[in-house]
C-alpha atoms as a PDB file:
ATOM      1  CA  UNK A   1     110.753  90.048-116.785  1.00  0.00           C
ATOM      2  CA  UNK A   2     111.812  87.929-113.982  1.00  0.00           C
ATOM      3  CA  UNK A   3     111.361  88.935-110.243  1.00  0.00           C
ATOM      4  CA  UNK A   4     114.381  87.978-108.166  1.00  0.00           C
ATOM      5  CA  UNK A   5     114.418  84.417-106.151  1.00  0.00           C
ATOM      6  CA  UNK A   6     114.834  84.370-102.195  1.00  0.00           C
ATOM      7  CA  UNK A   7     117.987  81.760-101.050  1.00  0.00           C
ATOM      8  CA  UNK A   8     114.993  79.838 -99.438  1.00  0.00           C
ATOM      9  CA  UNK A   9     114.169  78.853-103.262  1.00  0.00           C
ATOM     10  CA  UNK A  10     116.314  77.663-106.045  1.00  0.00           C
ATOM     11  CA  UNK A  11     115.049  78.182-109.771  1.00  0.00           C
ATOM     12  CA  UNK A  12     114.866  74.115-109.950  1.00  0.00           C
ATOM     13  CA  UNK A  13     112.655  73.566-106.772  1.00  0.00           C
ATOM     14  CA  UNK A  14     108.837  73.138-108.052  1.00  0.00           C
ATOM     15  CA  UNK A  15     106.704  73.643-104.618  1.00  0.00           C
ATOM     16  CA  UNK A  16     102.966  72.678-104.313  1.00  0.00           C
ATOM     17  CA  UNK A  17     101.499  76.184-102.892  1.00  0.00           C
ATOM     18  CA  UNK A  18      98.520  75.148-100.335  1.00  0.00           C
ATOM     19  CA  UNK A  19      96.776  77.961-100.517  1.00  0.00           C
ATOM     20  CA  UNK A  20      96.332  78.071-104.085  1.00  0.00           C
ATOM     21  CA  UNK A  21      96.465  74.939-104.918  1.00  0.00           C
ATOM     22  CA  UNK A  22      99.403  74.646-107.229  1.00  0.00           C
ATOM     23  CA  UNK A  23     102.505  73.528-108.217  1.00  0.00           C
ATOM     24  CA  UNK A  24     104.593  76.864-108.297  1.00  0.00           C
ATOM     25  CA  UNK A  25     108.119  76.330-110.547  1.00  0.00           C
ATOM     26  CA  UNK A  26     110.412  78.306-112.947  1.00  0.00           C
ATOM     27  CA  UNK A  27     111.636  77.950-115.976  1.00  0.00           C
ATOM     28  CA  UNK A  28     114.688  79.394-117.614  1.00  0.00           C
ATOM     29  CA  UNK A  29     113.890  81.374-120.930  1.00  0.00           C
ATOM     30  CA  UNK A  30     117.648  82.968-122.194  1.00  0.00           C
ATOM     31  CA  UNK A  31     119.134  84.745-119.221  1.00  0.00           C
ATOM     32  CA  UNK A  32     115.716  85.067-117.243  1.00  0.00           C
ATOM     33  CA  UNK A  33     114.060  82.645-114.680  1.00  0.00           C
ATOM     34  CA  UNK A  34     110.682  82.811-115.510  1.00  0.00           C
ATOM     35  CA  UNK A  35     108.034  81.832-112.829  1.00  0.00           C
ATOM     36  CA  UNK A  36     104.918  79.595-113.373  1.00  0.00           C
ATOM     37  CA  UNK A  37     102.517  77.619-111.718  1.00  0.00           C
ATOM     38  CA  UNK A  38      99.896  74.888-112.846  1.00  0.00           C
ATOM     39  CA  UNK A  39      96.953  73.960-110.383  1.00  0.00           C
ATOM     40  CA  UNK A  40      96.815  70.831-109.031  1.00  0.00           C
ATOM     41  CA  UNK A  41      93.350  70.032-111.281  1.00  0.00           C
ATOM     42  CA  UNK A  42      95.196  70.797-114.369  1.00  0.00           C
ATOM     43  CA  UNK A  43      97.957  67.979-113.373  1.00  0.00           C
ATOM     44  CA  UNK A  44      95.307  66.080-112.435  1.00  0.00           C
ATOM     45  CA  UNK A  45      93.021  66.379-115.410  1.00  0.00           C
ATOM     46  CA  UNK A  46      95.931  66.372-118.107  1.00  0.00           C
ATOM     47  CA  UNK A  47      97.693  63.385-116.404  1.00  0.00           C
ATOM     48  CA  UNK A  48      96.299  61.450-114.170  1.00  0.00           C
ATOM     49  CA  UNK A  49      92.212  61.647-114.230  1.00  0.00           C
ATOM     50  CA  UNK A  50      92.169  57.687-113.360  1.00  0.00           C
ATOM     51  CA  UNK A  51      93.372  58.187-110.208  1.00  0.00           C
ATOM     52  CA  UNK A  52      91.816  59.663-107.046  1.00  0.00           C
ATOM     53  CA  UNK A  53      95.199  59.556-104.829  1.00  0.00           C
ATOM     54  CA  UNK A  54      97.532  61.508-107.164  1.00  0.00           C
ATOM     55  CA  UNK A  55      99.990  64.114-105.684  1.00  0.00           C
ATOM     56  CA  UNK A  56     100.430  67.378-107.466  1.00  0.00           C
ATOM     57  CA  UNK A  57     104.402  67.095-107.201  1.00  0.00           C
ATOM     58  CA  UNK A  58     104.910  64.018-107.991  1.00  0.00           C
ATOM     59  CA  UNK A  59     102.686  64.589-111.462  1.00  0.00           C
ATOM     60  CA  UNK A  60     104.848  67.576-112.191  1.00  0.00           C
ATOM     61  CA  UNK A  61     107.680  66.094-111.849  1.00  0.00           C
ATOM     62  CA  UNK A  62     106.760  63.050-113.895  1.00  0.00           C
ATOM     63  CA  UNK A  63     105.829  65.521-116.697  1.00  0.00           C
ATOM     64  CA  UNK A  64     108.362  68.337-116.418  1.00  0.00           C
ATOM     65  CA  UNK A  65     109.726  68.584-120.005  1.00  0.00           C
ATOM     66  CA  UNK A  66     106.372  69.038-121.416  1.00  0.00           C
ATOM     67  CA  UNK A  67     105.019  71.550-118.788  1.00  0.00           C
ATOM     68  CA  UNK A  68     108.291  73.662-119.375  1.00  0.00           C
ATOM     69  CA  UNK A  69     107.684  73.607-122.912  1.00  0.00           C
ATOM     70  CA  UNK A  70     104.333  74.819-122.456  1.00  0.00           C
ATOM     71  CA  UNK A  71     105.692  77.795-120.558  1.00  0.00           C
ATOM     72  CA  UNK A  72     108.145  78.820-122.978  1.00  0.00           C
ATOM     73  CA  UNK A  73     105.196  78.556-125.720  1.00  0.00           C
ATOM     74  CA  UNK A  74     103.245  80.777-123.908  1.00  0.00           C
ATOM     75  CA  UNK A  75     106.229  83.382-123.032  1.00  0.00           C
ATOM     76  CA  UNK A  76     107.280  83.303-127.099  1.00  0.00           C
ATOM     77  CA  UNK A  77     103.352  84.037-127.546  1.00  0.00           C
ATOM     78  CA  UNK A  78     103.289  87.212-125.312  1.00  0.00           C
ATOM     79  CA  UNK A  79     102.498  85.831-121.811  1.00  0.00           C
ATOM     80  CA  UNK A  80     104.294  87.658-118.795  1.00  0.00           C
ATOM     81  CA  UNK A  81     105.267  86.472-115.330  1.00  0.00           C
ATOM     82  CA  UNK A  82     103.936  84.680-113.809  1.00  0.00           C
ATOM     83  CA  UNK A  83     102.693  82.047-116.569  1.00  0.00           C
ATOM     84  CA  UNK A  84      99.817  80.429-114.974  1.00  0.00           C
ATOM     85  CA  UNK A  85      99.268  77.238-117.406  1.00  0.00           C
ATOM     86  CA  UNK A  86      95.763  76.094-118.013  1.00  0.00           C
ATOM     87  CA  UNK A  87      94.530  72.556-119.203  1.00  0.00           C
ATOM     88  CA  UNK A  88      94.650  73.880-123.013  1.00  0.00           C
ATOM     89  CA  UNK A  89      98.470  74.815-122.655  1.00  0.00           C
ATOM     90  CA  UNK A  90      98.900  71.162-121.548  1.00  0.00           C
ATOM     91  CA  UNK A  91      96.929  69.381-124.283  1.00  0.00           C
ATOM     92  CA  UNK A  92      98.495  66.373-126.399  1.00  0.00           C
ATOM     93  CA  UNK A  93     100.648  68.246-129.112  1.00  0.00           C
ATOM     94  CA  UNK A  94      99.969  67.057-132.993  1.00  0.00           C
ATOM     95  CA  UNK A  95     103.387  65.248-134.063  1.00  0.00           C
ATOM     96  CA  UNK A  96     105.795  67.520-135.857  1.00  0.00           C
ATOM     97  CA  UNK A  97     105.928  66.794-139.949  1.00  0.00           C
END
């Protein structure tokens, strides 16, 4: 499931990828690190659409729980690697009952 990880890049070091314009992480799902990325519009859309001078990074980080959970929602729904979340993955969540 998971591709292996270069010593340049630990499994906790999120990166904001230029030339695709996101924010590339992983995410640990049992024994695997699973890699996933969410574009810098989603981030910005999701979190901080006020704002014209937000950084990528910086809203990931801010956010991180959540995104993770969205990963693992869409690995335990079928999704392979890499889990590219969209704005719909990242939507407010109805409170549990």
């Amino acid at each position: 499931m998971a591709g292996p990880l270069t010593h340049a890049m630990q499994p906790d070091e999120a990166f904001f990828h230029q030339p695709s314009g996101a924010v590339r992480f992983w995410v640990v799902i049992g024994d695997a690190q699973v890699g996933a990325s969410v574009a810098m519009q989603t981030l910005h859309y999701r979190y901080q659409p006020q704002r014209s001078d937000d950084d990528a990074l910086e809203t990931y980080r801010a956010h991180v729980d959540e995104i993770h959970a969205a990963v693992r929602r869409r690995v335990a729904g079928g999704s392979i690697e890499p889990v590219m979340l969209r704005e719909p993955d990242l939507a407010p969540r109805p409170p549990a009952r």
